[in-house]
C-alpha atoms as a PDB file:
ATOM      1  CA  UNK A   1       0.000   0.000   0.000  1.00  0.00           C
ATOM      2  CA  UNK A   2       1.203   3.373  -1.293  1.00  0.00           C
ATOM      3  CA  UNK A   3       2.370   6.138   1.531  1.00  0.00           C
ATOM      4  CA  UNK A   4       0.408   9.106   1.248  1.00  0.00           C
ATOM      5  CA  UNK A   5       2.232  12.358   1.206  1.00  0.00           C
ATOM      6  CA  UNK A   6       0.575  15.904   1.248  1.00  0.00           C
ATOM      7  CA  UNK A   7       2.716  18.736  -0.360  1.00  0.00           C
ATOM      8  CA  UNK A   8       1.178  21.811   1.659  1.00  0.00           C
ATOM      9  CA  UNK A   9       1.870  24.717  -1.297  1.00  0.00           C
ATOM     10  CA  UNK A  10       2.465  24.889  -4.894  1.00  0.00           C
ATOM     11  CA  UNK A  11       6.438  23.218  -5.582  1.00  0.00           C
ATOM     12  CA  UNK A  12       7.780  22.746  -8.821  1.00  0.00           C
ATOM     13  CA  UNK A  13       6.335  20.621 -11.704  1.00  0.00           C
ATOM     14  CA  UNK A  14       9.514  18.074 -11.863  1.00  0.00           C
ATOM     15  CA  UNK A  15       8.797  17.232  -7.948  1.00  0.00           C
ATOM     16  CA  UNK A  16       5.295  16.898  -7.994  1.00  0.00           C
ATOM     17  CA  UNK A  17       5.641  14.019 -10.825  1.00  0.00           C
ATOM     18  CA  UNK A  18       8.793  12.568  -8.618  1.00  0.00           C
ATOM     19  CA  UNK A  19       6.193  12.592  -5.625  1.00  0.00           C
ATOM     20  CA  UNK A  20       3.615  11.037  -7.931  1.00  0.00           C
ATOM     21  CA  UNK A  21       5.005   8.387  -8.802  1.00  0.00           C
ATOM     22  CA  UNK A  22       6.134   6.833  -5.525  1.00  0.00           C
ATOM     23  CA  UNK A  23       2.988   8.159  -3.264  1.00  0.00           C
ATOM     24  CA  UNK A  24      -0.510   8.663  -3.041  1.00  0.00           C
ATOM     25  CA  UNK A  25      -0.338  13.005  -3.342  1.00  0.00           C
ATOM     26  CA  UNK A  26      -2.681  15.421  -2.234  1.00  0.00           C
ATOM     27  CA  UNK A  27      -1.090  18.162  -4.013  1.00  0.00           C
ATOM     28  CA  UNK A  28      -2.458  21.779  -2.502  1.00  0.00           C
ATOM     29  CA  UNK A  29      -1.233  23.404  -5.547  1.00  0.00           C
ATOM     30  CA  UNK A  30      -1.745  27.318  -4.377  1.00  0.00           C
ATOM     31  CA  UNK A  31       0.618  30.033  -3.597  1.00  0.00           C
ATOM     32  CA  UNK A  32      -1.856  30.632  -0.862  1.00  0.00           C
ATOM     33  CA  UNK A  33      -0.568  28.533   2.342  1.00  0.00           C
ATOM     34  CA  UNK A  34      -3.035  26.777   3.977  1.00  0.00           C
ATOM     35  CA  UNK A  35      -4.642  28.064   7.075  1.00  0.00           C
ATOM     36  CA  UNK A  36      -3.782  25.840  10.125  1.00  0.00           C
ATOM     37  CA  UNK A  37      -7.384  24.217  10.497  1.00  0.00           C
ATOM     38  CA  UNK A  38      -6.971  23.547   7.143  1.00  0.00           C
ATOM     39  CA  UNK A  39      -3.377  21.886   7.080  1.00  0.00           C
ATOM     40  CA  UNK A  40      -4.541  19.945  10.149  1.00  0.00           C
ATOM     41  CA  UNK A  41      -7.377  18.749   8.378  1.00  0.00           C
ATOM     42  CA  UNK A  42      -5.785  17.431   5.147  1.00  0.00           C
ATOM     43  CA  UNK A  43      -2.972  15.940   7.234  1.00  0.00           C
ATOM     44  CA  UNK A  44      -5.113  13.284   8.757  1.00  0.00           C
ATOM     45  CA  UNK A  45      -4.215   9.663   7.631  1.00  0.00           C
ATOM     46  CA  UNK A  46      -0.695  11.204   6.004  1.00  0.00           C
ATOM     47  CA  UNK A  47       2.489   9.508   6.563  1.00  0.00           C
ATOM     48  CA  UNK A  48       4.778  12.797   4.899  1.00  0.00           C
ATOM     49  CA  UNK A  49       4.586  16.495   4.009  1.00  0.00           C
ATOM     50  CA  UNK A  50       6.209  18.473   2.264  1.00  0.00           C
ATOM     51  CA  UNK A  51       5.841  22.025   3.915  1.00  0.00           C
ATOM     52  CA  UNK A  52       7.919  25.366   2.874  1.00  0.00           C
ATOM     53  CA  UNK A  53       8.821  28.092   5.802  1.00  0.00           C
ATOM     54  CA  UNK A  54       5.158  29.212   5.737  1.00  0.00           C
ATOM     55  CA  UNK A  55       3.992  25.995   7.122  1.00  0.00           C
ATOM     56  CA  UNK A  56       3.925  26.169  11.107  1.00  0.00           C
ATOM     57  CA  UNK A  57       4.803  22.831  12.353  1.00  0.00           C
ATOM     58  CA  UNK A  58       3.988  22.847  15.549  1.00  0.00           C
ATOM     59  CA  UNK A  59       3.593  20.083  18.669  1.00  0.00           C
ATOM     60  CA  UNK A  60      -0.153  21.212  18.366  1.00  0.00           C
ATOM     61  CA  UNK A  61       0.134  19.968  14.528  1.00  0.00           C
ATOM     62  CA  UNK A  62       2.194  16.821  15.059  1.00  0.00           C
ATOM     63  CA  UNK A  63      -0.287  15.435  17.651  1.00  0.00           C
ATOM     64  CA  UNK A  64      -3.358  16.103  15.312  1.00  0.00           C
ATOM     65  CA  UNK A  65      -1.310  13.789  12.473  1.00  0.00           C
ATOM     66  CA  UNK A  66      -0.154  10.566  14.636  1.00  0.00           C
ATOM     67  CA  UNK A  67       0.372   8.924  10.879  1.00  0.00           C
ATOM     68  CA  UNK A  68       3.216  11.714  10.012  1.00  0.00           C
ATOM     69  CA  UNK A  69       6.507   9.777  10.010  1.00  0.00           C
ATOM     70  CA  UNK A  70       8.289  12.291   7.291  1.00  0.00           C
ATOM     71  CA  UNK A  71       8.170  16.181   7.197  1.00  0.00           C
ATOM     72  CA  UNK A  72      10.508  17.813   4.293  1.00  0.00           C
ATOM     73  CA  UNK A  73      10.987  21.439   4.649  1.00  0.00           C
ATOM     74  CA  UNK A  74      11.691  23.231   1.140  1.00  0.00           C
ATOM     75  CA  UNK A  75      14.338  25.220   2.645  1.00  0.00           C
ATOM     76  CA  UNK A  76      17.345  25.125   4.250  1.00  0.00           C
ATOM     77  CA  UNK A  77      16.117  26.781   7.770  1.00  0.00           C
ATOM     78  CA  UNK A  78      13.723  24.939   9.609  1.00  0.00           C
ATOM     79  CA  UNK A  79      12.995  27.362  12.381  1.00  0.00           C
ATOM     80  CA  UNK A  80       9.252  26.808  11.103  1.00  0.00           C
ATOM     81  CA  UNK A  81       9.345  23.282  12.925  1.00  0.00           C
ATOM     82  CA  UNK A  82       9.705  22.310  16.278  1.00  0.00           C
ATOM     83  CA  UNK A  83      12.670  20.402  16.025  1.00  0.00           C
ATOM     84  CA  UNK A  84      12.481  18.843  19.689  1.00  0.00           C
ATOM     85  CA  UNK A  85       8.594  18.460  19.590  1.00  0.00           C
ATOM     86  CA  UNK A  86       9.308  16.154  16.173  1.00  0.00           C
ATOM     87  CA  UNK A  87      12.345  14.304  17.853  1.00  0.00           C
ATOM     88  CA  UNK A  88      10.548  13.358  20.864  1.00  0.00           C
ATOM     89  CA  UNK A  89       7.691  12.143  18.462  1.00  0.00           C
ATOM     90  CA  UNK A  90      10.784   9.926  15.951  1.00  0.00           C
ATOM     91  CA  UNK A  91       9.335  12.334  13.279  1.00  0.00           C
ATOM     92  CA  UNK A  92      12.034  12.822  10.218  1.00  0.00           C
ATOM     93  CA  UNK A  93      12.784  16.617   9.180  1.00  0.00           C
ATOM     94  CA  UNK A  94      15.128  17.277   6.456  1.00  0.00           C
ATOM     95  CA  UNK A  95      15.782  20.599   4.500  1.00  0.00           C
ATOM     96  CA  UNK A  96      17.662  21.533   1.290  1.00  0.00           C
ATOM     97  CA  UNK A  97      21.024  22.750   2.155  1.00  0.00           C
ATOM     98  CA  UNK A  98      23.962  23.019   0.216  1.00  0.00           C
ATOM     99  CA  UNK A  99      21.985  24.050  -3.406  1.00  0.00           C
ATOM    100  CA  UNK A 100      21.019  27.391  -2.811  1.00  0.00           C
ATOM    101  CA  UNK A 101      24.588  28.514  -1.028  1.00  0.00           C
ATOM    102  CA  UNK A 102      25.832  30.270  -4.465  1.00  0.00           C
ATOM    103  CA  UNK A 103      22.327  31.635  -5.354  1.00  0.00           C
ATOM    104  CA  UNK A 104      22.042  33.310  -2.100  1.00  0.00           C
ATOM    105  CA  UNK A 105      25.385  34.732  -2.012  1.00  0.00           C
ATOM    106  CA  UNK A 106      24.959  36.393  -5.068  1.00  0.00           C
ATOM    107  CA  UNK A 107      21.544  38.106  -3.678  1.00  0.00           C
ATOM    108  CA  UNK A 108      23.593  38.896  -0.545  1.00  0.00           C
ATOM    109  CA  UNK A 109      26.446  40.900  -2.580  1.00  0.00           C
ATOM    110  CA  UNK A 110      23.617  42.092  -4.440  1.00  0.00           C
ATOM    111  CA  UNK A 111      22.360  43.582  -1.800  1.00  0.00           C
ATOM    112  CA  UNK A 112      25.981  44.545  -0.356  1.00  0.00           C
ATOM    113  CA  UNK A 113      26.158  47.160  -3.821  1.00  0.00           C
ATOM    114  CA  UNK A 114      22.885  47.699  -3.751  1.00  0.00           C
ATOM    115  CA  UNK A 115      22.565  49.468  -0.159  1.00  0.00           C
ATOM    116  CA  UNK A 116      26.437  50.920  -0.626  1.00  0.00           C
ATOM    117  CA  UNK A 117      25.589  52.409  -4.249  1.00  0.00           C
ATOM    118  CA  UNK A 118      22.251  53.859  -2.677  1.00  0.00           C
ATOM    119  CA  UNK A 119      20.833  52.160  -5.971  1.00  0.00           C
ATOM    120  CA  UNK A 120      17.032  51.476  -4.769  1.00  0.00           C
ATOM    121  CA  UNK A 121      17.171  55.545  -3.707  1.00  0.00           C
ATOM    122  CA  UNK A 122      18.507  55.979  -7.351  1.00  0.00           C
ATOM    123  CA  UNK A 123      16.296  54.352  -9.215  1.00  0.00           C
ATOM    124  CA  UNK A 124      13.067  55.894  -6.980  1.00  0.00           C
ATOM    125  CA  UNK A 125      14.572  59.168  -8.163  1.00  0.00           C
ATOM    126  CA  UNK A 126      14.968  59.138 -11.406  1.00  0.00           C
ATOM    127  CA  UNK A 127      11.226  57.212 -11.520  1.00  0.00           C
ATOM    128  CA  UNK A 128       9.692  60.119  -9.465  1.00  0.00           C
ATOM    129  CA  UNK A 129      11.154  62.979 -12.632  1.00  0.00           C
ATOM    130  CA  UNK A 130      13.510  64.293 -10.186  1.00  0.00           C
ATOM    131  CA  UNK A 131      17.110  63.697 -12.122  1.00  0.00           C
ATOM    132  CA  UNK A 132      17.008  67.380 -13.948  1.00  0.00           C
ATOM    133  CA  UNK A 133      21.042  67.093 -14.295  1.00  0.00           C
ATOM    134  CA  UNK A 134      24.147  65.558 -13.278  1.00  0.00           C
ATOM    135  CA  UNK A 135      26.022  66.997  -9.926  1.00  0.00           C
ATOM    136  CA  UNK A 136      28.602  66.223  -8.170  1.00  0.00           C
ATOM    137  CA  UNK A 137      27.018  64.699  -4.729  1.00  0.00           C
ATOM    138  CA  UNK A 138      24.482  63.278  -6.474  1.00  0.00           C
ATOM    139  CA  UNK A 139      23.387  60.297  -4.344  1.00  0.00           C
ATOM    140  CA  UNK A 140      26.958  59.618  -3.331  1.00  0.00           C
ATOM    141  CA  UNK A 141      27.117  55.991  -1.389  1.00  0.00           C
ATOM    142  CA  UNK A 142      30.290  54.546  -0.610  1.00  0.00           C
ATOM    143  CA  UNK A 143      33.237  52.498  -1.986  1.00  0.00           C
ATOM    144  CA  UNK A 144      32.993  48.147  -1.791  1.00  0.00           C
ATOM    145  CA  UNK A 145      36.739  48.106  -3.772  1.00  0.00           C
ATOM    146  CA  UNK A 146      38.786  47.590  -0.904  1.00  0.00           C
ATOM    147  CA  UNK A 147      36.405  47.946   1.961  1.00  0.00           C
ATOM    148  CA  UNK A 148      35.963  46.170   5.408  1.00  0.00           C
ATOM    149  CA  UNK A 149      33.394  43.219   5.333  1.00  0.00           C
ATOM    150  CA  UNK A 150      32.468  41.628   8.509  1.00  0.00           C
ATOM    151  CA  UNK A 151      30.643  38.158   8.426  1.00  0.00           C
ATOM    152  CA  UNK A 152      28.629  37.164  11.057  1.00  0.00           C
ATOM    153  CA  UNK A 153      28.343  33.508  10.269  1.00  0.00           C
ATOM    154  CA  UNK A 154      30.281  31.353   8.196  1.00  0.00           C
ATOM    155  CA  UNK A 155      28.997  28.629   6.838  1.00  0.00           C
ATOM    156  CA  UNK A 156      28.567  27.225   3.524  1.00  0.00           C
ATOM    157  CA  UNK A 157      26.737  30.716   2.625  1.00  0.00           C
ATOM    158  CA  UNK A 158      28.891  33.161   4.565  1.00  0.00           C
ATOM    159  CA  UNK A 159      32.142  31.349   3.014  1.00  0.00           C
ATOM    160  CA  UNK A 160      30.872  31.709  -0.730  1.00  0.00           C
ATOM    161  CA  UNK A 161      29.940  35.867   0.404  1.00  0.00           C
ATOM    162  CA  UNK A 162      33.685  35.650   1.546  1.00  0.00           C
ATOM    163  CA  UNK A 163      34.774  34.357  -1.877  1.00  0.00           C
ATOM    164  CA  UNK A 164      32.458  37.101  -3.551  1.00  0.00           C
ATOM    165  CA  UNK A 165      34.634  39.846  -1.348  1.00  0.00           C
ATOM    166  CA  UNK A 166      37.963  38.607  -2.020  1.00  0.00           C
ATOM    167  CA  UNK A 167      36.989  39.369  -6.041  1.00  0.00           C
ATOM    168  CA  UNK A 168      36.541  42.774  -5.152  1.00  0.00           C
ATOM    169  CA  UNK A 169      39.775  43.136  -2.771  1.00  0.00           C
ATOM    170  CA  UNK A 170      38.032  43.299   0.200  1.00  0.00           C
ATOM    171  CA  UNK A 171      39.544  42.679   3.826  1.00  0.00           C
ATOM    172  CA  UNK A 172      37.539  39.968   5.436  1.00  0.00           C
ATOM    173  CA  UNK A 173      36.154  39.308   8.962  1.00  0.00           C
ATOM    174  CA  UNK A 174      34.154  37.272  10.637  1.00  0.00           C
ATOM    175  CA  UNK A 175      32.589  36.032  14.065  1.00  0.00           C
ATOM    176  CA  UNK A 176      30.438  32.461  14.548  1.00  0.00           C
ATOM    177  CA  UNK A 177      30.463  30.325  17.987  1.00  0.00           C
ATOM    178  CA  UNK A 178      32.525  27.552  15.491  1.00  0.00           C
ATOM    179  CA  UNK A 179      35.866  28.817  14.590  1.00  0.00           C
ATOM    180  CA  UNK A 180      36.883  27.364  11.060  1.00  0.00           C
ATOM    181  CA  UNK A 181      40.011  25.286  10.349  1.00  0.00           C
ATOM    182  CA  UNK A 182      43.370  27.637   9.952  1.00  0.00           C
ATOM    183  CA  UNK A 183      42.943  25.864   6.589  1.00  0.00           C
ATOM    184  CA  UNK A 184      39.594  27.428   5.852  1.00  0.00           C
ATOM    185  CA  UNK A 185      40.421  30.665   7.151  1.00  0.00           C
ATOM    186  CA  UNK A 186      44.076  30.986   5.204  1.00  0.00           C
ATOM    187  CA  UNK A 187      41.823  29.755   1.789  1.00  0.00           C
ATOM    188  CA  UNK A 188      39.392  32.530   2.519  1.00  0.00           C
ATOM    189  CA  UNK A 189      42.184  35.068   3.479  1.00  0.00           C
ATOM    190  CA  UNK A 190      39.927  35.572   6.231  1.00  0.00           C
ATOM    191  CA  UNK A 191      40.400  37.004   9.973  1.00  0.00           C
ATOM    192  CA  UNK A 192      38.378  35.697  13.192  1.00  0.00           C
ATOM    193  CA  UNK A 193      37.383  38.290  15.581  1.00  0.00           C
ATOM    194  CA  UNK A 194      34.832  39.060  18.428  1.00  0.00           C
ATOM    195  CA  UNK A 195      31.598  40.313  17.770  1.00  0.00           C
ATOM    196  CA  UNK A 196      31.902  43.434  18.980  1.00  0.00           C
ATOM    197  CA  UNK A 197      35.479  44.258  17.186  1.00  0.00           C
ATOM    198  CA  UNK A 198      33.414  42.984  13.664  1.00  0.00           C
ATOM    199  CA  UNK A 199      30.874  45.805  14.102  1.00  0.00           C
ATOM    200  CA  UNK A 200      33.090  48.246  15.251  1.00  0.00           C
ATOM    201  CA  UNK A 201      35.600  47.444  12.126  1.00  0.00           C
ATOM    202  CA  UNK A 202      33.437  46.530   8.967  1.00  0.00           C
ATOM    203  CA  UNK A 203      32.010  48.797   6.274  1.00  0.00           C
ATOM    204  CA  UNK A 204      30.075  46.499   5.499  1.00  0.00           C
ATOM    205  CA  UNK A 205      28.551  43.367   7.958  1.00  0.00           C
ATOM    206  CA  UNK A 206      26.417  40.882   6.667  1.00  0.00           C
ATOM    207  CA  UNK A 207      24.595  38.156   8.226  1.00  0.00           C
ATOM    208  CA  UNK A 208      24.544  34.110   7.713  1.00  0.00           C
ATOM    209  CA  UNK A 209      23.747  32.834  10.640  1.00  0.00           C
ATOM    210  CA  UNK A 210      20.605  30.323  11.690  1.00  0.00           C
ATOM    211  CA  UNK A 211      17.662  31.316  13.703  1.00  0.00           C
ATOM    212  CA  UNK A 212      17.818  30.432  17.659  1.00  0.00           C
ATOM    213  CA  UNK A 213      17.140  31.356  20.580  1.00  0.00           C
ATOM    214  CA  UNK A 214      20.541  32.417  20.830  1.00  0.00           C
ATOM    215  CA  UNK A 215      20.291  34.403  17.451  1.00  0.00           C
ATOM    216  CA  UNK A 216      17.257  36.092  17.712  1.00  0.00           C
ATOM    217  CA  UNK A 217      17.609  39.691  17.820  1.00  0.00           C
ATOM    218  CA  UNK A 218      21.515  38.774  17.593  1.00  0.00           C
ATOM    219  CA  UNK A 219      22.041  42.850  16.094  1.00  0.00           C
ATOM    220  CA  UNK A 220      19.912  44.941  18.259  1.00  0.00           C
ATOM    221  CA  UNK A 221      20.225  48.690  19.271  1.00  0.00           C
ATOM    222  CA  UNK A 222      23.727  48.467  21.179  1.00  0.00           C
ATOM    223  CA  UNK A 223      25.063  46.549  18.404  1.00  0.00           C
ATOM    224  CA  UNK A 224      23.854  49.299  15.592  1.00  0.00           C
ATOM    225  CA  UNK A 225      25.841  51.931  17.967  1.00  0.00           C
ATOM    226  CA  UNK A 226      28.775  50.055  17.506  1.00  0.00           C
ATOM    227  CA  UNK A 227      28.715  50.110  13.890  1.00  0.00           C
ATOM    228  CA  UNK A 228      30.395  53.030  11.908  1.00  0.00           C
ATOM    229  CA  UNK A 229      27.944  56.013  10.924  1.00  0.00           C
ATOM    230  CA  UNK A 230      29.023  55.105   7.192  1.00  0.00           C
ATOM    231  CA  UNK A 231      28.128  51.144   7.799  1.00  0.00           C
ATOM    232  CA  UNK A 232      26.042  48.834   5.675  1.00  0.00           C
ATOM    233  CA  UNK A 233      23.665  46.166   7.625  1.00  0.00           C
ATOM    234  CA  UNK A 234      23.061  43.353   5.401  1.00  0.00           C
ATOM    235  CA  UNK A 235      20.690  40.082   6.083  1.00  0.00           C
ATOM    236  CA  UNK A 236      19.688  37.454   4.116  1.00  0.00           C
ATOM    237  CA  UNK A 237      19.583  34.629   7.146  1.00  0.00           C
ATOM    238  CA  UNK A 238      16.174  35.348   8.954  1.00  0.00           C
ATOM    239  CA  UNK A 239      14.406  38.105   9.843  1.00  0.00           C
ATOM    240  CA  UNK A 240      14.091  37.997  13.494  1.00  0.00           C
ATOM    241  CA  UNK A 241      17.842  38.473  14.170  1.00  0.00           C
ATOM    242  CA  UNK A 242      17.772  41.606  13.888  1.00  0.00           C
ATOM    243  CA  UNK A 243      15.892  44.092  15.788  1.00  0.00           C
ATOM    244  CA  UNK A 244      13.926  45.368  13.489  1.00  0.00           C
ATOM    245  CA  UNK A 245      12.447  48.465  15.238  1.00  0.00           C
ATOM    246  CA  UNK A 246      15.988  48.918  16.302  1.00  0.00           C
ATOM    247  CA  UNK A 247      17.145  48.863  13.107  1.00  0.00           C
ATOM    248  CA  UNK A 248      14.882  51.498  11.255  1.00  0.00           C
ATOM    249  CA  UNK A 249      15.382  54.168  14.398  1.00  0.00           C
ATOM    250  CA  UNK A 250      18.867  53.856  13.318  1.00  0.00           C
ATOM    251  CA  UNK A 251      18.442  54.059   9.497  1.00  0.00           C
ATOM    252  CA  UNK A 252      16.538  57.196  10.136  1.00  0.00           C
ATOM    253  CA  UNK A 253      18.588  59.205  12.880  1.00  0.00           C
ATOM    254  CA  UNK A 254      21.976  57.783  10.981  1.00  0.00           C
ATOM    255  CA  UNK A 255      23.496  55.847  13.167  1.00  0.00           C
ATOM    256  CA  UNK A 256      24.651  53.915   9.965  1.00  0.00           C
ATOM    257  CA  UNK A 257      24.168  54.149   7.147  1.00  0.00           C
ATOM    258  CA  UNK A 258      22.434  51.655   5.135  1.00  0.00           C
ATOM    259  CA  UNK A 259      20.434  48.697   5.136  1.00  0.00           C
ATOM    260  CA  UNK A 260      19.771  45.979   2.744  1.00  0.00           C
ATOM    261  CA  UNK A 261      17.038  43.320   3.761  1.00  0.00           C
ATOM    262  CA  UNK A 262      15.632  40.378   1.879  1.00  0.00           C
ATOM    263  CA  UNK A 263      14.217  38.818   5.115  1.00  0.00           C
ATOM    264  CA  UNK A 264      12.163  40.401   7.843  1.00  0.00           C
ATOM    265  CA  UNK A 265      10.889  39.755  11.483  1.00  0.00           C
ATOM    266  CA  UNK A 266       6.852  39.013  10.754  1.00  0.00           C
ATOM    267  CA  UNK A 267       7.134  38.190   7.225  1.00  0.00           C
ATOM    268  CA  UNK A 268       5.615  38.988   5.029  1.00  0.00           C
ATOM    269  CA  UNK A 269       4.586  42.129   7.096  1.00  0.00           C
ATOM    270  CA  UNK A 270       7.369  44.930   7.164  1.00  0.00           C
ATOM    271  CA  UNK A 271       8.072  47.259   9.947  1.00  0.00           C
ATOM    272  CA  UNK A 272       6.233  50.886   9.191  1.00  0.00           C
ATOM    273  CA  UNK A 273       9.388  52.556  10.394  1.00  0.00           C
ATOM    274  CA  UNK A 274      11.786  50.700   7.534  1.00  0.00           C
ATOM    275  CA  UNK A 275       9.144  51.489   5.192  1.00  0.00           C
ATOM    276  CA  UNK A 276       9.771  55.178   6.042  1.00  0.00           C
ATOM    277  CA  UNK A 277      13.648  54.462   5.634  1.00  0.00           C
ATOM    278  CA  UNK A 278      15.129  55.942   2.053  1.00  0.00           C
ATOM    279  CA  UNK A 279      18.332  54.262   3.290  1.00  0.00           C
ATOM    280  CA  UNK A 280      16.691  50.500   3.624  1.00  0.00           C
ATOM    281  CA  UNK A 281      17.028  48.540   0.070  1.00  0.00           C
ATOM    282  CA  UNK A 282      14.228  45.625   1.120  1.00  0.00           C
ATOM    283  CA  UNK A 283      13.550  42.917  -1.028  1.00  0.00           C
ATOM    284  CA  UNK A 284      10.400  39.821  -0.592  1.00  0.00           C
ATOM    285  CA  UNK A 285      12.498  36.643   0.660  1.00  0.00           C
ATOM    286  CA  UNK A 286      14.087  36.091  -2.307  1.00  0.00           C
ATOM    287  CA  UNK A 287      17.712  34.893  -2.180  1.00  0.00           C
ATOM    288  CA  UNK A 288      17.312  31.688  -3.460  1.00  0.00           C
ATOM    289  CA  UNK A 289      14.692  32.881  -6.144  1.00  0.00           C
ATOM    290  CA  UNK A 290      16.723  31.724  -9.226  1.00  0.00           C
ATOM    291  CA  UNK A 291      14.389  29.065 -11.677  1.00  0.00           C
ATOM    292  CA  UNK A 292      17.086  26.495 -11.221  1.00  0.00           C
ATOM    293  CA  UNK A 293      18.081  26.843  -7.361  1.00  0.00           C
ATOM    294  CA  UNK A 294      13.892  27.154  -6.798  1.00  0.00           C
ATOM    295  CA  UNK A 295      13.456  23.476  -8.939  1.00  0.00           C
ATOM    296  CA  UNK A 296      16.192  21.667  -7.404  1.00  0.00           C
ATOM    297  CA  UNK A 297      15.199  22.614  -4.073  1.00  0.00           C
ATOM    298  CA  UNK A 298      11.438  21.136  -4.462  1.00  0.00           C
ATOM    299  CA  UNK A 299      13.339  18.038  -6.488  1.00  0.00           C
ATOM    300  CA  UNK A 300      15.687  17.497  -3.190  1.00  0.00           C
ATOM    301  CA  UNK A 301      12.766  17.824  -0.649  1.00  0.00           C
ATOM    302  CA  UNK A 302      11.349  15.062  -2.509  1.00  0.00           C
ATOM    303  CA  UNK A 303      13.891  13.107  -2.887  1.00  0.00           C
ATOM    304  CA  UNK A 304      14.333  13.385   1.094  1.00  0.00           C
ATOM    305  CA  UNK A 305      10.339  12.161   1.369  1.00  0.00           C
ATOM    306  CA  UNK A 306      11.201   9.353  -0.730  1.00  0.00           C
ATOM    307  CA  UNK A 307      13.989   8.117   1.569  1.00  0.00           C
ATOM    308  CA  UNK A 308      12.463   8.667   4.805  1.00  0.00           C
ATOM    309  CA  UNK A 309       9.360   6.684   3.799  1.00  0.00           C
ATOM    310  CA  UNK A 310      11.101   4.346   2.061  1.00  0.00           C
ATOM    311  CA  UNK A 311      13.141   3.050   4.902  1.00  0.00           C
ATOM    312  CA  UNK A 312      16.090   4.903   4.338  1.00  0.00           C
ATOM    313  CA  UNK A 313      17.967   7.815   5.540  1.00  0.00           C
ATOM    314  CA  UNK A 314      17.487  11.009   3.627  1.00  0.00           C
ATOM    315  CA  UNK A 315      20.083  12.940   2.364  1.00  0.00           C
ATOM    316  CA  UNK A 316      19.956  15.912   4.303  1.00  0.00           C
ATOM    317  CA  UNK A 317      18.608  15.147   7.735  1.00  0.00           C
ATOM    318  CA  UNK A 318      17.660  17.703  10.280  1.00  0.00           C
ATOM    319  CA  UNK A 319      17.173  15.272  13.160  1.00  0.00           C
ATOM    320  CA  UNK A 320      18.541  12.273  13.280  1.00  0.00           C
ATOM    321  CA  UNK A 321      18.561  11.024  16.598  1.00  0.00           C
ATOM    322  CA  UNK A 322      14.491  10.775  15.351  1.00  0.00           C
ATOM    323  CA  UNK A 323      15.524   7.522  13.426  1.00  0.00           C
ATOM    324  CA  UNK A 324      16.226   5.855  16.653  1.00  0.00           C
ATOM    325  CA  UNK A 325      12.547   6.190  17.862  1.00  0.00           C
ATOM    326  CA  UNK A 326      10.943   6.058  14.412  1.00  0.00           C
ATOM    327  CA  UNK A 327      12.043   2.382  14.506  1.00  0.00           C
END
């Protein structure tokens, strides 16, 4: 008898027909996310989801679906699920690491020129009929040749950002509770320091880190007074670590400089006061948002559902002291 599997919001094409033919599907195939009664509710008798950072996972959930042996996240956070909750249970998470570590780098040094080069304020401006003629201080940002970047995580996404600022002859920084290899540090051309020396240091600081309790609110007001006035905030890891409130009294009064934001604290609600914020280049979640990063993520979230309700052990396991109890 086939497994049934219920993929919670519209994936792509190539996984659905991967998921197809190994399960029984109930495919909710909407960019609209399913309201919790409702997820709860087409859950029953299910032995897998596949859920994207929308999907609340919660002990509430997991109780309401005592069939659920497999949940696969189409991402590579899972703060969404409650990791402990689906241990204790011998419930299976995996993610999709590893794919999307180039495609979000890019976004991140996107957003690293974007914020520095003041180019969302440009663009507004000339939009709006305002550029009447060239001048000299024309929406002058600052330089990312040769400036400071500070790291705050580095992992397989903050390495490849490292990478991106050694091509443009940048000095490199970086704090994480792990210290990397002398190896990996030499390779990067890269320099370990405290937190605190980072923000006072970088021109630029940009953040890779994983949402915890530890990490939430990880750059809050005392850490934005220890930036430089002429600093650039950058965060593509989750919203919540930084205070956002924080954050836009500082963009405003200028206690740096810039911001650049594809994630945010209540997603996908925005704080008024960054709204406000000239200085704040915000973007909707969309790091990973190339066609072929987007694809093979849905394509290795499926591939994880197949091997967790197969028998095996999927690829890229979130939890696996959960395969002790789950047999």
């Amino acid at each position: 008898m086939q497994s049934k599997v219920l993929v919670s919001k519209h994936i792509y094409r190539e996984a659905v027909d991967f998921l197809e033919t190994r399960f029984e599907l109930d495919y909710h195939d909407s960019d609209e996310s399913l309201a919790p009664a409702a997820l709860e509710a087409r859950l029953a008798g299910k032995q897998g989801l596949v859920c994207q950072l929308t999907d609340k996972i919660t002990p509430e959930l997991m109780d309401a679906a005592p069939a659920l042996k497999v949940v696969s996240n189409v991402a590579v956070g899972f703060d969404n699920i409650d990791i402990p909750a689906a241990t204790a249970r011998g419930l299976i998470v995996t993610n999709t690491p590893g794919v999307l570590t180039d495609t979000t780098a890019d976004l991140a040094f996107a957003l690293i020129l974007g914020a520095g080069r003041r180019l969302g304020e440009a663009e507004r401006y000339l939009r709006a009929g305002k550029y009447k003629q060239w001048r000299i201080d024309l929406l002058t940002g600052w330089d990312i040749w040769g400036a400071t970047l500070g790291i705050i995580g580095l992992g397989r996404i903050g390495q490849a950002v490292a990478r991106r600022g050694r091509g443009f002859n940048m000095r490199l920084l970086y704090n994480d509770p792990v210290r990397q290899s002398p190896e990996v540090e030499a390779e990067l051309g890269i320099a370990y320091v405290s937190k605190r020396e980072l923000l006072a240091q970088a021109d630029f600081v940009t953040l890779h880190c994983a949402l915890t309790l530890q990490t939430r609110h990880l750059i809050a007001a005392a850490d934005l007074q220890a930036m430089k006035p002429t600093a650039v905030l950058v965060n593509t890891s989750r919203g919540p670590v930084v205070d956002e409130a924080a954050l836009g009294e500082a963009l405003a009064s200028g206690v740096i400089a810039a911001a650049g934001l594809d994630v945010f604290e209540e997603e996908p609600k925005v704080h008024p006061r960054l709204l406000e914020c000239e200085n704040a280049l915000i973007l909707p979640h969309i790091a990973s948002a190339s066609v072929a990063t987007r694809a093979r993520m849905c394509t290795i979230a499926a591939e994880n559902m197949a091997a967790g309700l197969q028998g095996g052990r999927p690829p890229h396991i979130v939890n696996p002291a959960a395969l002790d109890r789950s047999r």
